[in-house]
Structure formats: structure tokens, C-alpha cells
C-alpha atoms as a PDB file:
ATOM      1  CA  UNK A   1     106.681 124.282  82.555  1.00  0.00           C
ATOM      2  CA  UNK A   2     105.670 124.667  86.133  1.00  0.00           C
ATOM      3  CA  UNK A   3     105.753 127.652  88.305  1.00  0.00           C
ATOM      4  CA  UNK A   4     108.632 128.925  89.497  1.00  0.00           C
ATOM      5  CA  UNK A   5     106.888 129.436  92.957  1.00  0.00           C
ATOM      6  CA  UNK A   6     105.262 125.733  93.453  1.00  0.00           C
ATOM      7  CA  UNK A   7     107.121 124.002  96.030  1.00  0.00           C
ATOM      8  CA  UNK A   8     109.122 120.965  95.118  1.00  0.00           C
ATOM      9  CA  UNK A   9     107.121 117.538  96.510  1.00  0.00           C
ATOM     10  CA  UNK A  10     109.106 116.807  99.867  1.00  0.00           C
ATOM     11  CA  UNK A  11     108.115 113.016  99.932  1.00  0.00           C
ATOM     12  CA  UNK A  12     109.540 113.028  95.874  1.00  0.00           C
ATOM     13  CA  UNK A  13     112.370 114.439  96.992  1.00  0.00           C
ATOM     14  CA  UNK A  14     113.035 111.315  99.811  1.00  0.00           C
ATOM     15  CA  UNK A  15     112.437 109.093  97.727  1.00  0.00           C
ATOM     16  CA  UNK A  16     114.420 109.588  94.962  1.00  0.00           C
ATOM     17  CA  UNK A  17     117.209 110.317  97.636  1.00  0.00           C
ATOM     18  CA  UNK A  18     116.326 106.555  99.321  1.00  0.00           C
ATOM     19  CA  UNK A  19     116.818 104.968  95.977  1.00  0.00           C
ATOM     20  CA  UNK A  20     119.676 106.315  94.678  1.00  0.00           C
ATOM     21  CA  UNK A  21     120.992 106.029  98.294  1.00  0.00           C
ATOM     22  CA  UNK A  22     119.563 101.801  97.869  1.00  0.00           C
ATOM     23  CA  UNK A  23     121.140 101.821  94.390  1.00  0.00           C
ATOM     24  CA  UNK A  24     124.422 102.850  95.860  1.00  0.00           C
ATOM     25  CA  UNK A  25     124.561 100.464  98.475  1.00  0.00           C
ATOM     26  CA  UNK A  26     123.765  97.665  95.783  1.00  0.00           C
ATOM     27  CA  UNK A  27     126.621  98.458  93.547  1.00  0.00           C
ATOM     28  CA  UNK A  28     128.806  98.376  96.540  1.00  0.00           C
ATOM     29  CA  UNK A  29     127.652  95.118  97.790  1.00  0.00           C
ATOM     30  CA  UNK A  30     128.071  93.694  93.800  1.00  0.00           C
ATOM     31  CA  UNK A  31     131.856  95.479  93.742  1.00  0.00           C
ATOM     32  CA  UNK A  32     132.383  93.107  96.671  1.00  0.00           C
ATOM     33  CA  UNK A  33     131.230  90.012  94.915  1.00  0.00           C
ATOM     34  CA  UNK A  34     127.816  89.880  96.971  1.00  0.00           C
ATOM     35  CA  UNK A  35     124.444  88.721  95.093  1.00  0.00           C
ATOM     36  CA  UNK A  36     122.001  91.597  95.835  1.00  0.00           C
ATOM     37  CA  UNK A  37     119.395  88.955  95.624  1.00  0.00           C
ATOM     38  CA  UNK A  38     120.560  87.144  98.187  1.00  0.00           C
ATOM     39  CA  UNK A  39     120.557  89.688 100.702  1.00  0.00           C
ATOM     40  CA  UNK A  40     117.420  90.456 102.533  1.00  0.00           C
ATOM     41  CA  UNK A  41     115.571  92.972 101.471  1.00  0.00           C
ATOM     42  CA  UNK A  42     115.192  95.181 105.219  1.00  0.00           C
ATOM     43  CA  UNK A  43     119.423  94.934 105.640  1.00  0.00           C
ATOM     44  CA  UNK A  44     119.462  96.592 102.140  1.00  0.00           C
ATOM     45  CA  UNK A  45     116.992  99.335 103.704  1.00  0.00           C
ATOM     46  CA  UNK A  46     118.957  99.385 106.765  1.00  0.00           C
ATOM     47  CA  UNK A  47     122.336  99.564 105.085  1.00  0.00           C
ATOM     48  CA  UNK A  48     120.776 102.685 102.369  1.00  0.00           C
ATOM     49  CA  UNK A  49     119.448 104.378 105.292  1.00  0.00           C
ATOM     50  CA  UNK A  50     123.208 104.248 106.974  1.00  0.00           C
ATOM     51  CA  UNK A  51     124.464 105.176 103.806  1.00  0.00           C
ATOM     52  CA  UNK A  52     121.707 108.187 102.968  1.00  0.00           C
ATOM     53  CA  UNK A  53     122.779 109.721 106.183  1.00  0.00           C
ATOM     54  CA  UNK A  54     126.744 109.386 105.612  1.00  0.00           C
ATOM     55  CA  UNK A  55     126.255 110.922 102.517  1.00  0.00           C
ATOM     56  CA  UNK A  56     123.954 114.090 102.850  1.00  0.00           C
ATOM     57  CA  UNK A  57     124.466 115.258  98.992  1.00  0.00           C
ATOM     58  CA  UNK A  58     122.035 112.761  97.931  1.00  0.00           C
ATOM     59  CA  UNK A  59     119.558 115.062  98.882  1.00  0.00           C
ATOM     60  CA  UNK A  60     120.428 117.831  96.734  1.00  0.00           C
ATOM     61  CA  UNK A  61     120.754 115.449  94.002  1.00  0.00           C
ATOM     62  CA  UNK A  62     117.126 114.467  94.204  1.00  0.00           C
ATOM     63  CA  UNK A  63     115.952 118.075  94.599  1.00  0.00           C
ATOM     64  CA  UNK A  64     117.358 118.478  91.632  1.00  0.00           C
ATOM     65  CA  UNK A  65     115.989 115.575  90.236  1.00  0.00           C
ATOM     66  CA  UNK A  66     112.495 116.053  91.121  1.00  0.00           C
ATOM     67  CA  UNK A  67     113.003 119.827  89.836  1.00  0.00           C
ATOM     68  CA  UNK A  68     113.753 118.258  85.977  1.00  0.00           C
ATOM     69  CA  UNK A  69     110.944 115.648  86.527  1.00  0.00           C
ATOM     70  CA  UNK A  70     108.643 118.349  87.496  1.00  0.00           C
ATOM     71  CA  UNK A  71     107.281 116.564  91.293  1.00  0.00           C
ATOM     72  CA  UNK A  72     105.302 119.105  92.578  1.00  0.00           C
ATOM     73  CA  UNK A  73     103.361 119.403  95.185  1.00  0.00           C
ATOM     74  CA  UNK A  74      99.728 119.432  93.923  1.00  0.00           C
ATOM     75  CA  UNK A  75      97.571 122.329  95.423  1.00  0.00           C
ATOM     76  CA  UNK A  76      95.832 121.358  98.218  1.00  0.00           C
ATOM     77  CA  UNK A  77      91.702 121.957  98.374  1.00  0.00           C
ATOM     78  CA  UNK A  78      90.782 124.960 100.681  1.00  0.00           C
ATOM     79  CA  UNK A  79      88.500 123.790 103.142  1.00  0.00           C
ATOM     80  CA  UNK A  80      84.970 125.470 103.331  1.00  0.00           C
END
């Protein structure tokens, strides 16, 4: 188990709250009878991003996340 005291890795952290923020956006699209794979790949980004900032909880879901994974920050060398 890690240490209670290592900070949680901030970039982990966005992007597990991008994807699930992406995944989100996908099932929407799919409950509307779109083909995800027909829709470009940057209006997906676009429409997560929207979506990521509509719905700030996502964040605190993938603190959480990267808590049970264990994405920590690895320690950083001390310069000389």
C-alpha cells in the first residue's frame, strides 16, 4: 500500500476525469441513435470537454479512482 502522505498524480487524475467525461458523452450520443464512429474524433473531445466542465463531480470521481489504482506521483530526483 502506498503512503498515506504521497500526493495523488494530478495528470492521472485528468485523465481519468477526460475519459469518463468522453465515455459519457459517447453513451449519450448512442442513446440518441448516433454511431460514435462516425463522429469525428476532435467534436467528441470538444463535446467531453463541454461536458467535463458542466459536470465538476467527475473530478472527485477520478481522485478517487486514481486513489484505488494507486497513481502516484513518483518522487522526483533532487538536483545536485
Amino acid at each position: 500500500m502506498a503512503n498515506s502522505f504521497e500526493h495523488i498524480s494530478i495528470t492521472a487524475v485528468k485523465v481519468l476525469a477526460r475519459l469518463a467525461a468522453r465515455k459519457a458523452v459517447e453513451a449519450e450520443l448512442r442513446a440518441k441513435g448516433v454511431r460514435t464512429t462516425l463522429v469525428k474524433p476532435a467534436e467528441l473531445t470538444v463535446q467531453a470537454q463541454a461536458y467535463l466542465q458542466s459536470h465538476p463531480e467527475l473530478i472527485d470521481e477520478a481522485k478517487a479512482r486514481a486513489f484505488r489504482l494507486g497513481m502516484f506521483e513518483k518522487p522526483r530526483r533532487k538536483s545536485a
